[in-house]
Protein backbone atom coordinates (compact mmCIF):
# COMPACT_ATOMS: atom_id res chain seq x y z
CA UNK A 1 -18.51 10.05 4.05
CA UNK A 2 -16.70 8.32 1.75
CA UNK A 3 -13.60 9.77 -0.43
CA UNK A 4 -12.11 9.19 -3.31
CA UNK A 5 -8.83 10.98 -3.87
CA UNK A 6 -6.75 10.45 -6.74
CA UNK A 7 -2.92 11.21 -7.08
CA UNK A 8 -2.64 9.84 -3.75
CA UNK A 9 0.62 9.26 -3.31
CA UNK A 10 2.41 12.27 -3.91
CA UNK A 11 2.77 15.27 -1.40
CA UNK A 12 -0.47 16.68 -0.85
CA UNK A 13 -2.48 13.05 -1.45
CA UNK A 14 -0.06 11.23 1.49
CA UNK A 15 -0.28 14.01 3.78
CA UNK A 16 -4.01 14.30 2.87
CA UNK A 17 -4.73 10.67 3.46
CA UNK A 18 -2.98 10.51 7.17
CA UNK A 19 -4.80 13.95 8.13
CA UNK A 20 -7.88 12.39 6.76
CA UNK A 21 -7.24 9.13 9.10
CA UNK A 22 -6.62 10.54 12.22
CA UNK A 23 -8.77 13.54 12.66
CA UNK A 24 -12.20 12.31 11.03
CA UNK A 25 -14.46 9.16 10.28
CA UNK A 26 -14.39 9.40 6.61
CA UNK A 27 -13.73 5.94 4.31
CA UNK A 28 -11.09 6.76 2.12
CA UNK A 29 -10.59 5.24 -1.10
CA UNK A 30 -7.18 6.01 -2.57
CA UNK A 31 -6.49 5.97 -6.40
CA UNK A 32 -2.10 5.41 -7.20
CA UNK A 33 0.16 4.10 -9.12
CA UNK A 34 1.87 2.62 -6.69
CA UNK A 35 -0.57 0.61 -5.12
CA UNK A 36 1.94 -1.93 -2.59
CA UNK A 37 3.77 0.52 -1.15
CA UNK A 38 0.15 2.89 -0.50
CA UNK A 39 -1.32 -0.69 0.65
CA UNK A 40 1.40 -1.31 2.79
CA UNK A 41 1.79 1.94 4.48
CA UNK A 42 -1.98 2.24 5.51
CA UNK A 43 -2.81 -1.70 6.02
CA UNK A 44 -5.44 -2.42 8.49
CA UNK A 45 -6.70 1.14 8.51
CA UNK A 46 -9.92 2.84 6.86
CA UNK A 47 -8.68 3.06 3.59
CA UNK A 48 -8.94 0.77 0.62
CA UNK A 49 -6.12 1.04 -2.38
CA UNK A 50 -6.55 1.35 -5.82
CA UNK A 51 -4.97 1.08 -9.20
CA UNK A 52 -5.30 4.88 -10.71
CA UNK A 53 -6.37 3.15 -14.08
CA UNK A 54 -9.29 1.19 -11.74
CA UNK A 55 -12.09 4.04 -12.47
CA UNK A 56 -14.93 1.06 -12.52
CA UNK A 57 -14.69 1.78 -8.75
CA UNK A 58 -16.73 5.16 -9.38
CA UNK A 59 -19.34 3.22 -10.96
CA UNK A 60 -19.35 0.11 -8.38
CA UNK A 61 -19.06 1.81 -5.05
CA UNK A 62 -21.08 4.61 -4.19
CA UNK A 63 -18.80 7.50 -3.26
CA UNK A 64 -19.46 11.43 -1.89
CA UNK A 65 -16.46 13.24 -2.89
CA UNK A 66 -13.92 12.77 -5.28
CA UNK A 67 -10.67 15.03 -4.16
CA UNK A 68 -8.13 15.06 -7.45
CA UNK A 69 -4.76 15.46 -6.90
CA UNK A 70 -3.33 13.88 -9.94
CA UNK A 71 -1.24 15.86 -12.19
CA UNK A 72 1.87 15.36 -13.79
CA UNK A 73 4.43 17.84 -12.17
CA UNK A 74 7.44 17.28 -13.66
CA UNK A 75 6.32 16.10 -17.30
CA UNK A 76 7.13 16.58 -20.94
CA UNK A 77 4.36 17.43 -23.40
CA UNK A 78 3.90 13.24 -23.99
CA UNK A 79 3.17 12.90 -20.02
CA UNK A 80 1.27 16.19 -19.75
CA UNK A 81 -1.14 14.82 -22.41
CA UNK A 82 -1.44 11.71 -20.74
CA UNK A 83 -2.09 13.41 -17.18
CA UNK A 84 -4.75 15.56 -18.66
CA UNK A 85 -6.48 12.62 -20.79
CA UNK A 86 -6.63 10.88 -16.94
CA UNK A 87 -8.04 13.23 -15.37
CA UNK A 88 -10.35 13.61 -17.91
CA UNK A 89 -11.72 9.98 -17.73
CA UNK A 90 -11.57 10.47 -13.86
CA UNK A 91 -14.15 13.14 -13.94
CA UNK A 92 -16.28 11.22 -16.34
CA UNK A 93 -15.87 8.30 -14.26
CA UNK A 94 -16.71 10.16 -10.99
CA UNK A 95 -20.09 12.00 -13.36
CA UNK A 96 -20.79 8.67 -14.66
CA UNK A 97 -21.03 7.03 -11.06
CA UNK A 98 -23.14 9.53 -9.16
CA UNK A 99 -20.38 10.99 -7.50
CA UNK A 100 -21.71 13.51 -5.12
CA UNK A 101 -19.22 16.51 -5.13
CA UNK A 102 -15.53 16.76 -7.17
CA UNK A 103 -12.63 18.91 -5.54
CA UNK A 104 -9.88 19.72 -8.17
CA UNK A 105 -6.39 20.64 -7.00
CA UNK A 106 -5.60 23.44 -8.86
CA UNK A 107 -2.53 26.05 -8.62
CA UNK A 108 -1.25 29.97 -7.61
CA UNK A 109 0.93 29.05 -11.05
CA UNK A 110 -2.39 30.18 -13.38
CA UNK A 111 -1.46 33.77 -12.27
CA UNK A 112 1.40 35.41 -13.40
CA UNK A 113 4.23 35.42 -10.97
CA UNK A 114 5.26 38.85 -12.52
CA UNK A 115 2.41 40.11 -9.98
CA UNK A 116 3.03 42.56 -7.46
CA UNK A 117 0.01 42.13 -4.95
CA UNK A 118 -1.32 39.08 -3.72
CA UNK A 119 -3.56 37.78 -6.57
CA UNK A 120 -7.09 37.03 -5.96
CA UNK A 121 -9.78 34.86 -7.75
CA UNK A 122 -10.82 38.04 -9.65
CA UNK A 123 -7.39 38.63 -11.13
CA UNK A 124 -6.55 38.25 -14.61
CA UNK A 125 -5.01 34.68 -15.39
CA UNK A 126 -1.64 34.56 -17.00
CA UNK A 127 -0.36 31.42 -18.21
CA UNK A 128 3.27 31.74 -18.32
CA UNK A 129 4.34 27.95 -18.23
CA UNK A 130 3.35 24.22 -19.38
CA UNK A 131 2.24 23.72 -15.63
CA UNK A 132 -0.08 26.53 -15.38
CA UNK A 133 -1.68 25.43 -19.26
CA UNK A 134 -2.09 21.99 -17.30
CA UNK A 135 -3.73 23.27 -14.31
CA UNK A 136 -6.17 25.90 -16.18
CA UNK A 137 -7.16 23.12 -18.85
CA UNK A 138 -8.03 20.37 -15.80
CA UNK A 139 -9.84 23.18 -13.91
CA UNK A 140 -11.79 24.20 -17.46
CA UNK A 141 -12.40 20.19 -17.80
CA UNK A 142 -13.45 19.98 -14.18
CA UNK A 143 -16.16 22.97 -14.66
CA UNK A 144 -17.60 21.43 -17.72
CA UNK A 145 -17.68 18.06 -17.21
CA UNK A 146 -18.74 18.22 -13.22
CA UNK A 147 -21.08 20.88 -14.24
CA UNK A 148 -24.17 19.25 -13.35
CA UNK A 149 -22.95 18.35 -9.56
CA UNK A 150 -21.11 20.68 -7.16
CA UNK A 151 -17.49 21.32 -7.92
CA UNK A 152 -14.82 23.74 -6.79
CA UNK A 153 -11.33 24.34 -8.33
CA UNK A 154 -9.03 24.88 -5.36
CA UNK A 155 -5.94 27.43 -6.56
CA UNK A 156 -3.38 25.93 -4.02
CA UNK A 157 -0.37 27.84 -2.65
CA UNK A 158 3.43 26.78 -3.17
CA UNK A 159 2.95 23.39 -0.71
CA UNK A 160 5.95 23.22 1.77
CA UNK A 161 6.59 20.87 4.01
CA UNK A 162 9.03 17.65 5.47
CA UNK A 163 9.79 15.17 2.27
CA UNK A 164 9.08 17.83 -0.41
CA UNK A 165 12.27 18.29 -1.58
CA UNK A 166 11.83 20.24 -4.61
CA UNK A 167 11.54 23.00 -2.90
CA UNK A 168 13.96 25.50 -2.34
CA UNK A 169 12.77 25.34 1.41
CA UNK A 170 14.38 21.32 1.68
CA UNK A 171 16.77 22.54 -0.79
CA UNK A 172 18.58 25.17 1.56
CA UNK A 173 18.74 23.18 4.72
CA UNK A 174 19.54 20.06 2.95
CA UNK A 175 23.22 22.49 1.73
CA UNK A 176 22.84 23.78 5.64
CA UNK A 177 23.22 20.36 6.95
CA UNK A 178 26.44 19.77 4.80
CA UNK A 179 27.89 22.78 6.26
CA UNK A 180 27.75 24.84 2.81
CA UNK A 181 26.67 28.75 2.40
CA UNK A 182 23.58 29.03 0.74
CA UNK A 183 24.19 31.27 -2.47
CA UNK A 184 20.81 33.02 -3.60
CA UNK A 185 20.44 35.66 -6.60
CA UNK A 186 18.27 38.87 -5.96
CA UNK A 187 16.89 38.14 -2.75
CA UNK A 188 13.67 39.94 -3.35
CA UNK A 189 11.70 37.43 -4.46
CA UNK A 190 8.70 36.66 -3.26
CA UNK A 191 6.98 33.53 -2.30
CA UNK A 192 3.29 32.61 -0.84
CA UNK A 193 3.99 29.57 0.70
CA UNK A 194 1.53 27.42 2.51
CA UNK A 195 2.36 24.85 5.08
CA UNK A 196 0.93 21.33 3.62
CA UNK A 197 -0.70 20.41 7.41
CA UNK A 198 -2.27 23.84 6.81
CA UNK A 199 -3.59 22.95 3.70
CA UNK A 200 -4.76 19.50 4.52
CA UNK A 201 -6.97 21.05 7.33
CA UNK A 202 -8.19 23.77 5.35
CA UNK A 203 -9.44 20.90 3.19
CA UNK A 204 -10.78 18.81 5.77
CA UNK A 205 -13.14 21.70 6.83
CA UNK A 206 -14.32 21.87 2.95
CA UNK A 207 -15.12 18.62 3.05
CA UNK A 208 -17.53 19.34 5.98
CA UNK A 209 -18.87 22.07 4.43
CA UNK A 210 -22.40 21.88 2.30
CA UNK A 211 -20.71 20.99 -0.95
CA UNK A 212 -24.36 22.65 -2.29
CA UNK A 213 -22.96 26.53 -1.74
CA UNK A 214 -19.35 25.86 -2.89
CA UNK A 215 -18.47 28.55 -5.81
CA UNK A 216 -16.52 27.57 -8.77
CA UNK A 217 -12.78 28.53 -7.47
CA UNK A 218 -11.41 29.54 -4.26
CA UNK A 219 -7.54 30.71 -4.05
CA UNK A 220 -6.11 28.74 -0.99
CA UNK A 221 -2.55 30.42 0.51
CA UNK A 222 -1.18 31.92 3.92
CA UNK A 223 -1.53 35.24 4.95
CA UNK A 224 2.31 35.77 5.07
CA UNK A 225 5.07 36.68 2.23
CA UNK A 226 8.41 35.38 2.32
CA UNK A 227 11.52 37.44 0.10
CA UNK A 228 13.80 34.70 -1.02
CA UNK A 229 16.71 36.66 1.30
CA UNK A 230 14.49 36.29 4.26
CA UNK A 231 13.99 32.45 3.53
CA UNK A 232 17.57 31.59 3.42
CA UNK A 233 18.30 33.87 6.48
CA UNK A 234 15.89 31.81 8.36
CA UNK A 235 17.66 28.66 7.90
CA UNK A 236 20.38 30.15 8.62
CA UNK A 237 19.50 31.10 12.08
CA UNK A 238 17.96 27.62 12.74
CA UNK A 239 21.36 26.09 11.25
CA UNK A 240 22.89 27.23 14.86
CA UNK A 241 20.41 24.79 16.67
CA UNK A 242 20.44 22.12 14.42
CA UNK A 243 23.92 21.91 12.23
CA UNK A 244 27.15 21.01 13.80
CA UNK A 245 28.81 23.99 12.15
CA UNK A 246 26.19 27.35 11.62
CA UNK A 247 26.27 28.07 8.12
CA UNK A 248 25.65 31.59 6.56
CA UNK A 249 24.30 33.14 3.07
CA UNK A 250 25.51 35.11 0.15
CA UNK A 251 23.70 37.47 -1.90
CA UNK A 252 24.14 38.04 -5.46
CA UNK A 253 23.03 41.08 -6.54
CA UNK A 254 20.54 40.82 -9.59
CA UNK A 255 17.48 42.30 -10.74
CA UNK A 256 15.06 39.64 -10.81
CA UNK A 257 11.38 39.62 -9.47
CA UNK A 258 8.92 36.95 -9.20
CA UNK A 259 5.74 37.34 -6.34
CA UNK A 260 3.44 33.77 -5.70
CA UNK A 261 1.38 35.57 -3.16
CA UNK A 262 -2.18 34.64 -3.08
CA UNK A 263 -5.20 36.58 -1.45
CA UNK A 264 -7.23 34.02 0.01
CA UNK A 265 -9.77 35.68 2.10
CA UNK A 266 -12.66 34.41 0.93
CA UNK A 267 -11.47 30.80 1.66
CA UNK A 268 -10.94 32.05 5.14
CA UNK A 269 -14.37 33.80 5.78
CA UNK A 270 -16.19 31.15 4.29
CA UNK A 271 -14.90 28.19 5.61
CA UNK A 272 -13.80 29.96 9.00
CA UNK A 273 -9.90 28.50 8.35
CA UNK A 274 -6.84 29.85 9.51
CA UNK A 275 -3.28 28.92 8.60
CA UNK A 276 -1.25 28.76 11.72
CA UNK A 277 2.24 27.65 10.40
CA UNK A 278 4.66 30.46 9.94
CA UNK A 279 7.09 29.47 7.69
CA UNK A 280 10.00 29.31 10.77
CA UNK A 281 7.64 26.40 12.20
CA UNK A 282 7.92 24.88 8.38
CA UNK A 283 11.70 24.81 8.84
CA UNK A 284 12.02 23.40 12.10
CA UNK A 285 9.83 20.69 10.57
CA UNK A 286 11.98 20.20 7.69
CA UNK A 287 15.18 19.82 9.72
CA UNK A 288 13.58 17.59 12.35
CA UNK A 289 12.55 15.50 9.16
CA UNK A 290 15.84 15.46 7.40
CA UNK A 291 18.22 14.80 10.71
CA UNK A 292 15.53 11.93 11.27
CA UNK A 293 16.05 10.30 8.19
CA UNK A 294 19.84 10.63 8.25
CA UNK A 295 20.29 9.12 11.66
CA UNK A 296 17.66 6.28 10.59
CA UNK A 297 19.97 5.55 7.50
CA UNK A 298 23.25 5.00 9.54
């Protein structure tokens, strides 16, 4: 087939791409702003680059799927306006140009991380944040303006993974590997991580699916719940194989709760997907990453 996939280079899109590449025959048509460096990276390989503001593309080449990842993460209200008025015209584009099926990213953040089981995709949304307001409007946008084609609205899990540093994840070894105790506060967080090469092939096998019998939202997460205390313990006890000096944690004692645990079983039945990155395989990835790169930049 041939995908479109929009927000292509950021986390999910690049790792989504390369997956795409090596484990299938699909034509892959990337939409970015930073169309050299994309161009560069994949040159000579099954993938054409785009301009995100080229959507004439939808209506000039005839394409199966449109995956979008764009959003704008880290954005005032100026930028998330802009984001959301893009994907907008993206969807129309995609309507406009016979697109056959549209996959919207969507996130674990339109339930309320105040929630204390795993949520499902028949509990109550919360919007607690700018983010999740963002990600309910472009999955609201998706439904109506995709409504005469298949569509799904994927509600991703916290993505983890090597070069995703804003993660606390990167964030803990990255103070490991300069030999400094990781301070956290409570401990007893909780957080529903999902390994992005697990999520990339969980995607892959919707792709394959018939688009036809895809329902309107599916939550997409791990089976497994990390407590913030257990996270930082883990790198911890990888810091003895991989850091000159072992580092260690502290705990401050506070009484905070937060739970991004998502129930994702129908995903899993449906699509017959399994995640099978625990989050101490996530680490070791992380590290191998991050000692790469330093040893590269000496």
């Amino acid at each position: 087939m041939r995908i479109a996939i929009t927000g292509s280079g950021g986390f999910l899109g690049t790792t989504l791409a390369e997956y795409l590449l090596d484990n299938t025959e699909h034509e892959l048509l990337l939409l970015t702003s930073q169309v050299e460096k994309t161009g560069k990276k994949h040159s000579g390989k099954r993938i054409t680059v785009f301009s995100n503001e080229n959507l004439e593309i939808f209506r000039a080449i005839k394409i199966d799927i449109l995956i979008n990842c764009a959003f704008p993460r880290n954005a005032d209200g100026v930028q998330m306006a802009s984001g959301l008025k893009y994907i907008s015209d993206v969807l129309s584009a995609a309507v406009e140009g016979n697109v056959s099926a549209v996959i919207n990213i969507s996130s674990q953040s339109v339930y309320s991380l105040q929630r204390i089981e795993p949520a499902s995709e028949q509990t109550m949304l919360v919007l607690e944040n700018g983010y999740a307001v963002g990600k309910y409007a472009a999955e609201l946008m998706t439904n109506t303006i995709c409504n005469g084609i298949p569509h799904t609205n994927i509600r991703m899990a916290s993505l983890v993974g090597a070069g995703f540093e804003q993660r606390i994840t990167n964030k803990f070894i990255s103070l490991a590997l300069e030999g400094k105790k990781l301070h956290i506060v409570g401990g007893k967080q909780r957080f529903g991580f999902l390994d992005v090469r697990d999520a990339v092939k969980a995607l892959s096998l919707l792709l394959d699916s018939n688009y036809r019998k895809w329902e309107e939202k599916y939550n997409l997460g791990g089976e497994e719940c990390y407590t913030l205390e257990y996270i930082a313990r883990t790198v911890c006890e990888l810091s003895n194989e991989y850091c000159q000096k072992p580092v260690n944690y502290e705990v401050e004692e506070a009484d905070v709760w937060q739970n991004s645990a998502l129930n994702a079983a129908k995903f899993r039945e449906t699509f017959r997907w399994e995640p099978i990155y625990a989050l101490r395989d996530t680490l070791k990835s992380i590290y191998d990453y991050k000692i790469e790169r330093r040893l590269s930049e000496r």
